[in-house]
C-alpha atoms as a PDB file:
ATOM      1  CA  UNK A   1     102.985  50.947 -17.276  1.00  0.00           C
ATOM      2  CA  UNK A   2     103.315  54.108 -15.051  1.00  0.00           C
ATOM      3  CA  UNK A   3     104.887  57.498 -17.522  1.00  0.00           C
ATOM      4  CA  UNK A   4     105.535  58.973 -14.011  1.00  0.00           C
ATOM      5  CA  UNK A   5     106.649  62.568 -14.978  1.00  0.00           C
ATOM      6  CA  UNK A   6     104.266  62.977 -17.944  1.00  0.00           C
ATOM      7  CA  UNK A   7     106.835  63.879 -20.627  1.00  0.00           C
ATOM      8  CA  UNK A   8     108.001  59.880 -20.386  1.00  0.00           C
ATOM      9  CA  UNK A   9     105.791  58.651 -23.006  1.00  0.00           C
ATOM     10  CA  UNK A  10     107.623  59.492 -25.948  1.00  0.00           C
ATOM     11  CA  UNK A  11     110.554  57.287 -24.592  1.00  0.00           C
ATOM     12  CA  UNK A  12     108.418  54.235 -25.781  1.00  0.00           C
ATOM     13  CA  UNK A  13     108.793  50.785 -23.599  1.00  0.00           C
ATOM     14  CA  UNK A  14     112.509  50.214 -23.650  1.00  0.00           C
ATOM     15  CA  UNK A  15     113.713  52.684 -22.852  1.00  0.00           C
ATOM     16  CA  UNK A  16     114.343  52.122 -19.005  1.00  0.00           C
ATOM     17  CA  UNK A  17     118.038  52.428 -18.838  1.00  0.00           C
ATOM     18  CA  UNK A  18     118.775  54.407 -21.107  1.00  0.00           C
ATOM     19  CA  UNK A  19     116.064  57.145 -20.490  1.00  0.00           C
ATOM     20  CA  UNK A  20     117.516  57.192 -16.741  1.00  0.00           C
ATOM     21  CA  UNK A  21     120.627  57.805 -18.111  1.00  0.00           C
ATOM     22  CA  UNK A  22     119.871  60.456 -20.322  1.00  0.00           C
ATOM     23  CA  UNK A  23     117.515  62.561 -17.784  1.00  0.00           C
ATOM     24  CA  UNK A  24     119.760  62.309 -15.351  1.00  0.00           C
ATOM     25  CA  UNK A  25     122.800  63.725 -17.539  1.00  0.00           C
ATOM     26  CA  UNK A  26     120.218  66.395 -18.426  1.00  0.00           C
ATOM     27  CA  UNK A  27     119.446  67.183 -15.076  1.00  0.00           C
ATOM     28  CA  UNK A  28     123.260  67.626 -14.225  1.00  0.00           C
ATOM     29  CA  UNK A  29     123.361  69.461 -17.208  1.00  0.00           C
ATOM     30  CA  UNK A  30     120.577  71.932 -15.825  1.00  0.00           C
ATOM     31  CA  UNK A  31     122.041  72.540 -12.708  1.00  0.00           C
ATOM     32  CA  UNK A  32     125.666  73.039 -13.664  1.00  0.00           C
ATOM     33  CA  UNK A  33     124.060  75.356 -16.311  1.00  0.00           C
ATOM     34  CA  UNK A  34     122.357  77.159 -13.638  1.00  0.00           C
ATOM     35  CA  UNK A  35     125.346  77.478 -11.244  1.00  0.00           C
ATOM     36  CA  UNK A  36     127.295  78.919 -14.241  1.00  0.00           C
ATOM     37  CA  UNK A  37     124.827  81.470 -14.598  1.00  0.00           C
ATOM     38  CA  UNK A  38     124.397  82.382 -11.179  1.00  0.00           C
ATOM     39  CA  UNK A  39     128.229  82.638 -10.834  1.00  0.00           C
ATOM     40  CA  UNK A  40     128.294  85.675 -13.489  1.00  0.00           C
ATOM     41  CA  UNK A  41     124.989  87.372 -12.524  1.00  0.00           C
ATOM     42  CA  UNK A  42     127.140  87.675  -9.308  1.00  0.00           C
ATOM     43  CA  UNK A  43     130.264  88.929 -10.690  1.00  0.00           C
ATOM     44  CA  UNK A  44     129.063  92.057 -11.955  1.00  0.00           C
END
């Protein structure tokens, strides 16, 4: 029972899959977020 990451916990026990799923759509989510941004800092 390792909450690697620390903020795992409140997930709860089965939330494997799903949990996966969802932090990696996050993370996309970050990063396109990010790229978005830096694309219009840029344009000015």
């Amino acid at each position: 029972m390792m909450n690697w990451g620390g903020g795992y916990g409140m997930m709860g026990g089965g939330w494997g899959l799903w949990g996966s799923i969802f932090w990696l759509v996050l993370l996309v989510d970050l990063v396109l977020l990010g790229v978005w941004l830096w694309k219009q800092i840029n344009k000015k």
